[in-house]
N, C-alpha and C. Protein backbone atom coordinates (compact mmCIF):
# COMPACT_ATOMS: atom_id res chain seq x y z
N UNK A 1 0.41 12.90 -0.09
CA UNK A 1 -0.23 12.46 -1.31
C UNK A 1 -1.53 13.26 -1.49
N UNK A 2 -1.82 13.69 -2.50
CA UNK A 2 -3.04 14.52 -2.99
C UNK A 2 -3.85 13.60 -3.67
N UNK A 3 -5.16 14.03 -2.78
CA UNK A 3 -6.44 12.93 -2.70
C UNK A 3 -7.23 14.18 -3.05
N UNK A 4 -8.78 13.81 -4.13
CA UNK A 4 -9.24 15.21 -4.78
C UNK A 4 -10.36 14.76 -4.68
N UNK A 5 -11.55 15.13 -4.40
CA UNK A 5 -13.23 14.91 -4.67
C UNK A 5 -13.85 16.08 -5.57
N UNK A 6 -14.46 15.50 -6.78
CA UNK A 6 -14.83 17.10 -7.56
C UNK A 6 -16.56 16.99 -7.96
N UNK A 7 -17.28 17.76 -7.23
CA UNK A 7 -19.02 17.98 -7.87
C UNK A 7 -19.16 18.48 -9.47
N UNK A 8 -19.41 17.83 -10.02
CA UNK A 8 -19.63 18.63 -11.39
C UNK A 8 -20.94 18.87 -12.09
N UNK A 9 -21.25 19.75 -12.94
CA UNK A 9 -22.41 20.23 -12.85
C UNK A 9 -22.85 20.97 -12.32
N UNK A 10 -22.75 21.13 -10.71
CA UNK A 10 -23.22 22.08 -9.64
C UNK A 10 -24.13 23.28 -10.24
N UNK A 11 -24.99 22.88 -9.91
CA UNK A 11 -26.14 24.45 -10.54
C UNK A 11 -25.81 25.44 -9.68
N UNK A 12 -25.30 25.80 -9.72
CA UNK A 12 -24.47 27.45 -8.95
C UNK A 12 -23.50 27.98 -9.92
N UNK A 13 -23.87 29.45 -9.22
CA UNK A 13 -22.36 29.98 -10.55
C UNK A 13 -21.00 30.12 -9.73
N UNK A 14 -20.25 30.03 -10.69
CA UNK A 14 -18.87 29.74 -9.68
C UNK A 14 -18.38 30.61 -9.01
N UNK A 15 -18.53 32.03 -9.82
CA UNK A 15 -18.06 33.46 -8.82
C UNK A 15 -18.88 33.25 -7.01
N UNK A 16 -20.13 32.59 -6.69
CA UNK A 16 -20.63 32.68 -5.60
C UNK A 16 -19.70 31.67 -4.94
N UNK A 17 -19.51 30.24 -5.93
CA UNK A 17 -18.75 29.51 -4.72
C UNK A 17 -17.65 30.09 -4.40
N UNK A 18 -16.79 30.38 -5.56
CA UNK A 18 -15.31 30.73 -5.12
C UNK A 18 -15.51 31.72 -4.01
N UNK A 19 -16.23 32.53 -3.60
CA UNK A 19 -16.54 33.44 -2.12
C UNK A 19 -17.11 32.32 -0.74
N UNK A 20 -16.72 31.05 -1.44
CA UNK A 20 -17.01 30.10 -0.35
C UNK A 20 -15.26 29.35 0.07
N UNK A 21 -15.14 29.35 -1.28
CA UNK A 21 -13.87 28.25 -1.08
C UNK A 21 -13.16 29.31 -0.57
N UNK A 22 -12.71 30.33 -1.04
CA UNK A 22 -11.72 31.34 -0.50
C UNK A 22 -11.33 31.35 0.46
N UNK A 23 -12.03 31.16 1.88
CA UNK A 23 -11.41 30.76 3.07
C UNK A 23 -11.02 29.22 3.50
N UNK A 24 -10.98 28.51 2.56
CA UNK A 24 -10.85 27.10 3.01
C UNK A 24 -8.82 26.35 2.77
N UNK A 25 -8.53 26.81 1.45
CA UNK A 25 -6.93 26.70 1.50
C UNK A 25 -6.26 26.48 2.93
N UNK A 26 -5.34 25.51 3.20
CA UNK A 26 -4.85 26.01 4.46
C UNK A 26 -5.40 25.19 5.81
N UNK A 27 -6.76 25.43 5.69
CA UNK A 27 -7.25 24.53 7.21
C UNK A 27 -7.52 23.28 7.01
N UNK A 28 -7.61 22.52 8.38
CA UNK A 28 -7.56 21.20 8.81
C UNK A 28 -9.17 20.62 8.21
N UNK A 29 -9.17 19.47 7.95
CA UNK A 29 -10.53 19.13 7.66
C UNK A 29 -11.92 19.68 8.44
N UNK A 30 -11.42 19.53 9.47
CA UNK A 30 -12.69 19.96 10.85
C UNK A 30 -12.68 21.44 11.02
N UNK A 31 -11.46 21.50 10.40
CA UNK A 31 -11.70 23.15 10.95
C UNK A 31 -12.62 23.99 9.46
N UNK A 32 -12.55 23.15 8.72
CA UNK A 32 -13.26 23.27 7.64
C UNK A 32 -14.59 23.54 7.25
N UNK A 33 -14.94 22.19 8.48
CA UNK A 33 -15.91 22.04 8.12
C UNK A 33 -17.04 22.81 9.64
N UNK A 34 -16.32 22.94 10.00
CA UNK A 34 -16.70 24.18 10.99
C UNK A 34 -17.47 25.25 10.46
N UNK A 35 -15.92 25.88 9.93
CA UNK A 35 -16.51 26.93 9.14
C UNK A 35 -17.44 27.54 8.33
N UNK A 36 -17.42 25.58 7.54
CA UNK A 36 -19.14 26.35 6.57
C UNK A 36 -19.91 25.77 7.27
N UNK A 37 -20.07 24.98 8.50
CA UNK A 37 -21.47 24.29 8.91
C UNK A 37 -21.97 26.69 9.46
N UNK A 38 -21.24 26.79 9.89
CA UNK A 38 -21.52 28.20 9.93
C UNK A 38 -21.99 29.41 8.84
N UNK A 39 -21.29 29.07 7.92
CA UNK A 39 -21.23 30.06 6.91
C UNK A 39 -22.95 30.42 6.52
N UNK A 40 -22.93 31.60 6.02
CA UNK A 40 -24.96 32.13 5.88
C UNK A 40 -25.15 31.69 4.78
N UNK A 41 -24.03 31.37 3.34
CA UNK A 41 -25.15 30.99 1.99
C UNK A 41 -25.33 29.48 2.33
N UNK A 42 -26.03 29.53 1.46
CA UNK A 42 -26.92 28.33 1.50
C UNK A 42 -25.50 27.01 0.22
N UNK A 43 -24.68 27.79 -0.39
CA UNK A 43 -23.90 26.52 -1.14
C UNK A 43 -22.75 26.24 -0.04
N UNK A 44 -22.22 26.37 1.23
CA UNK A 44 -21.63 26.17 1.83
C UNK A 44 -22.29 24.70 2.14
N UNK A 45 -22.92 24.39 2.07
CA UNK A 45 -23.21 22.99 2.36
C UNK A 45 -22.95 21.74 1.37
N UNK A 46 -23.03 22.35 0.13
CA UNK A 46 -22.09 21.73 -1.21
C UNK A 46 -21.00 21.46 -1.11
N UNK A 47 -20.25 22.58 -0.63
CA UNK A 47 -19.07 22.23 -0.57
C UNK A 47 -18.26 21.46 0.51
N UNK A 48 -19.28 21.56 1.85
CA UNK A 48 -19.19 20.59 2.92
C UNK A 48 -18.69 19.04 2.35
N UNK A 49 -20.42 18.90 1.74
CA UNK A 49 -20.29 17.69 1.20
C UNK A 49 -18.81 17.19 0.36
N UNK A 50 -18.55 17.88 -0.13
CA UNK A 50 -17.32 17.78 -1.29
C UNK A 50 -16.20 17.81 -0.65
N UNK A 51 -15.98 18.18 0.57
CA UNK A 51 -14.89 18.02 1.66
C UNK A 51 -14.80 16.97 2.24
N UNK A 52 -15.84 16.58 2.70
CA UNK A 52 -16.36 15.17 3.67
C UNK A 52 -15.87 14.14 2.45
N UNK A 53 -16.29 14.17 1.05
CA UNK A 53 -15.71 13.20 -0.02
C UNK A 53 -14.83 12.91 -0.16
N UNK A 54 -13.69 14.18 -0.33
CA UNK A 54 -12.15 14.12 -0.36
C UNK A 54 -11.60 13.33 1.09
N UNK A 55 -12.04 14.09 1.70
CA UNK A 55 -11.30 12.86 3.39
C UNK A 55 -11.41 11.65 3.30
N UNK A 56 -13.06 11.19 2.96
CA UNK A 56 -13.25 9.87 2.64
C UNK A 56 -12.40 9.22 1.65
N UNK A 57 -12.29 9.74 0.36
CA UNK A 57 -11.00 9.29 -0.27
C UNK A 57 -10.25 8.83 0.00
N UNK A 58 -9.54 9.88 0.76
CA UNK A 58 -7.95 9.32 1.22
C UNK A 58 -8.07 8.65 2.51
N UNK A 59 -8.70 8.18 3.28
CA UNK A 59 -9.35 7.57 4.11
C UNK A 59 -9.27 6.02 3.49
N UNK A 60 -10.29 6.30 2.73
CA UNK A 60 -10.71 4.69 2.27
C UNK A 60 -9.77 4.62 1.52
N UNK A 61 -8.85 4.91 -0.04
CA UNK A 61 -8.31 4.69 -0.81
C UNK A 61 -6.69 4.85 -0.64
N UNK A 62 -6.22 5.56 0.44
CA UNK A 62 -4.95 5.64 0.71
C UNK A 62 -4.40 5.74 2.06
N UNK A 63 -5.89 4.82 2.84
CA UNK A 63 -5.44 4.58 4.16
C UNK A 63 -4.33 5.85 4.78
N UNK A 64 -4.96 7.07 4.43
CA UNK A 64 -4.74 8.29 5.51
C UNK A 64 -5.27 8.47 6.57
N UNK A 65 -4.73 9.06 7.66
CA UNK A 65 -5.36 9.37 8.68
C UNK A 65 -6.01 10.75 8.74
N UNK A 66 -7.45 11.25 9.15
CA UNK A 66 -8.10 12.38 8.93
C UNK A 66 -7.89 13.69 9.37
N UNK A 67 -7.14 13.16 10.61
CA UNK A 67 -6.85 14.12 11.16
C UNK A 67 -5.36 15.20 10.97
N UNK A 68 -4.40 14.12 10.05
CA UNK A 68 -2.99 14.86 9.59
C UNK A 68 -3.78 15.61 7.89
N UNK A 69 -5.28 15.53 7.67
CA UNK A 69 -5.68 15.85 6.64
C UNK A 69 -5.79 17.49 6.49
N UNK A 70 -5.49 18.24 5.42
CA UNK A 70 -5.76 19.57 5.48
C UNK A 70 -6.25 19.85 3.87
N UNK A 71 -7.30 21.00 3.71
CA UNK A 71 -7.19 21.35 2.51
C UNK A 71 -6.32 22.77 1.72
N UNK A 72 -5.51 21.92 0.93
CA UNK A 72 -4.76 22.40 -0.05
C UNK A 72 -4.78 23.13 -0.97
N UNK A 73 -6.07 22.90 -1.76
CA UNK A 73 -6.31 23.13 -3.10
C UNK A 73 -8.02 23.46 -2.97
N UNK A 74 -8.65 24.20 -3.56
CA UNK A 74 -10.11 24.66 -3.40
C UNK A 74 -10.41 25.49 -4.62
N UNK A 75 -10.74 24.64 -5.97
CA UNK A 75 -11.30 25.98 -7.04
C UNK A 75 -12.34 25.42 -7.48
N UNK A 76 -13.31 26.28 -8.26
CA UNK A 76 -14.55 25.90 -8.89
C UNK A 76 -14.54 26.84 -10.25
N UNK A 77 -14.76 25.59 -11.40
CA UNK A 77 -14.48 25.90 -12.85
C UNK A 77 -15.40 25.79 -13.36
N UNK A 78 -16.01 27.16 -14.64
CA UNK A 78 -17.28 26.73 -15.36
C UNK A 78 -17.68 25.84 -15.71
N UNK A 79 -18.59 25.51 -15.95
CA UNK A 79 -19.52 23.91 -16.60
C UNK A 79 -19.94 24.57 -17.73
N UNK A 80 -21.25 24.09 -17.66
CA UNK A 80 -21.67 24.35 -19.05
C UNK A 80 -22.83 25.11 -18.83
N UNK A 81 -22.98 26.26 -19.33
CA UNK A 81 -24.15 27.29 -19.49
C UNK A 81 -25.28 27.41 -20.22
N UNK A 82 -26.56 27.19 -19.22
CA UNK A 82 -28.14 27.33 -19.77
C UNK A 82 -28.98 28.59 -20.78
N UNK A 83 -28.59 28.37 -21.88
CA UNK A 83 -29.04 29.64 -22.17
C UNK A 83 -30.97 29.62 -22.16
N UNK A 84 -30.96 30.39 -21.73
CA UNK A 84 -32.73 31.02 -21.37
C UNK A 84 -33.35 32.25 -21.72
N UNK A 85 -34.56 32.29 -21.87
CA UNK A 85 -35.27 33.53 -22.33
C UNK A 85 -36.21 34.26 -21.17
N UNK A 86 -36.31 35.14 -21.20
CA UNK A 86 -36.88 35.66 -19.56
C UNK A 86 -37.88 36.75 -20.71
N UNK A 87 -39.57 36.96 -20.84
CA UNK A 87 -40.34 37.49 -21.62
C UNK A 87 -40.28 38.63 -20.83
N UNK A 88 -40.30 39.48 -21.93
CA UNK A 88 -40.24 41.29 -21.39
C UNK A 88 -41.66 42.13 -22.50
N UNK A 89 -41.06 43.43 -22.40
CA UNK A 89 -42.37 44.12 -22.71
C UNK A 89 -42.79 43.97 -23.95
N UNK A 90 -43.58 44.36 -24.76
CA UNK A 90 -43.85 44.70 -25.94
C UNK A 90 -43.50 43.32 -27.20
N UNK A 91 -43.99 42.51 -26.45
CA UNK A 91 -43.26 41.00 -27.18
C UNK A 91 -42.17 40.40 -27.28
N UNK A 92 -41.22 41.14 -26.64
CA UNK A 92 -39.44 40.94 -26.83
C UNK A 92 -39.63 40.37 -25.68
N UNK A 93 -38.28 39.43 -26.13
CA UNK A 93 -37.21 38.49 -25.25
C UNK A 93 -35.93 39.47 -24.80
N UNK A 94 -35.90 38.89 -23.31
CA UNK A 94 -34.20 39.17 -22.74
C UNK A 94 -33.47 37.81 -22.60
N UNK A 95 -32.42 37.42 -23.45
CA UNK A 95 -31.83 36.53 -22.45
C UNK A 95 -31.26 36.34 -21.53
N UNK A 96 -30.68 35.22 -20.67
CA UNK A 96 -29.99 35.02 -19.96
C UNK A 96 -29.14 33.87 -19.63
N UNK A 97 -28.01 33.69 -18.89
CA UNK A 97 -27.29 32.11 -18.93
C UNK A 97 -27.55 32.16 -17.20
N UNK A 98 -27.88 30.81 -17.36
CA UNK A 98 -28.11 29.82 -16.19
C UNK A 98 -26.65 29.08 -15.90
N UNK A 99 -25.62 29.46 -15.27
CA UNK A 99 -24.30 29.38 -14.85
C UNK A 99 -24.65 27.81 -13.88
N UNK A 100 -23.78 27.20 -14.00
CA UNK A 100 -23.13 25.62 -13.74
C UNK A 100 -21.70 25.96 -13.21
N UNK A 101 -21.09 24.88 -12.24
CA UNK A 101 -19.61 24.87 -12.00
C UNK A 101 -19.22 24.01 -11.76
N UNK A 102 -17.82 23.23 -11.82
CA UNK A 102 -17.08 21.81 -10.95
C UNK A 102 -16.28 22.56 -10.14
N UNK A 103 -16.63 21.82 -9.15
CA UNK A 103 -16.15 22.37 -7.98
C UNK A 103 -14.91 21.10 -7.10
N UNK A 104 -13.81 21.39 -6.96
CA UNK A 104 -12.48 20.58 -7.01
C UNK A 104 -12.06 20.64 -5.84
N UNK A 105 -12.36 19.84 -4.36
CA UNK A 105 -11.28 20.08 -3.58
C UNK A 105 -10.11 18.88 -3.47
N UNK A 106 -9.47 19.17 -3.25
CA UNK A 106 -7.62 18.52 -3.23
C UNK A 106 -7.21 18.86 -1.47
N UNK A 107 -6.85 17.24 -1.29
CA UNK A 107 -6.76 17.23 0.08
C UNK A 107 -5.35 16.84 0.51
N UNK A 108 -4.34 17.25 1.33
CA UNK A 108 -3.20 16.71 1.63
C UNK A 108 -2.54 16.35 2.93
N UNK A 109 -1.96 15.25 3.17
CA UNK A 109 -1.62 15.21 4.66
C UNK A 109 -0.32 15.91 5.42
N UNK A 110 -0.28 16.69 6.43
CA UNK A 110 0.47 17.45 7.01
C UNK A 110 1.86 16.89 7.12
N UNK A 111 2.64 17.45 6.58
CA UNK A 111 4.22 17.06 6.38
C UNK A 111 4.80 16.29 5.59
N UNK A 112 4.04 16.28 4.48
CA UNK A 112 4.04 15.50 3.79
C UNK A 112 4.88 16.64 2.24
């Protein structure tokens, strides 16, 4: 059964997470969370959190066990974009977008 925890909003842009989730498809919860307690950026800990949610899920809501738990599914989809002005020379404006993401993991139990 597919159990899902999703952050939305996330002030990050999604191209950085998806270079987070990318290795996560596939492994066991712990081995998961291994991985990013390791990982060097600093949103690997977002997505920790958002892992630890999904287990809890199916944990609390579908009386799974954590350990037949693996993640399945791992994407992060635009939100909604900040547009901003950054002051440059000669009186002119540059803009820029301030990038947002939901970030989706989907959790499933082994042999299932």
């Amino acid at each position: 059964m597919e159990v899902s925890a999703t952050s939305r909003f996330a002030s990050v842009s999604p191209s950085k997470v998806r270079l987070v989730l990318a290795h996560l498809p596939g492994r066991s919860i712990q081995e998961a969370l291994n991985l990013l307690q390791f990982m060097p950026t600093p949103h690997a800990r977002l997505v920790a959190k958002i892992v630890k949610s999904a287990a809890a899920n199916a944990e609390n809501n579908y009386s799974l066990d954590q350990d037949t738990l693996y993640v399945k599914r791992a994407v992060a989809n635009d939100a909604r974009r900040l547009k901003r002005f950054r002051p440059a020379a000669r009186g002119r404006v540059h803009p820029y977008q301030r990038r947002s993401s939901h970030i989706t993991i989907v959790v499933d139990e082994r042999g299932s």
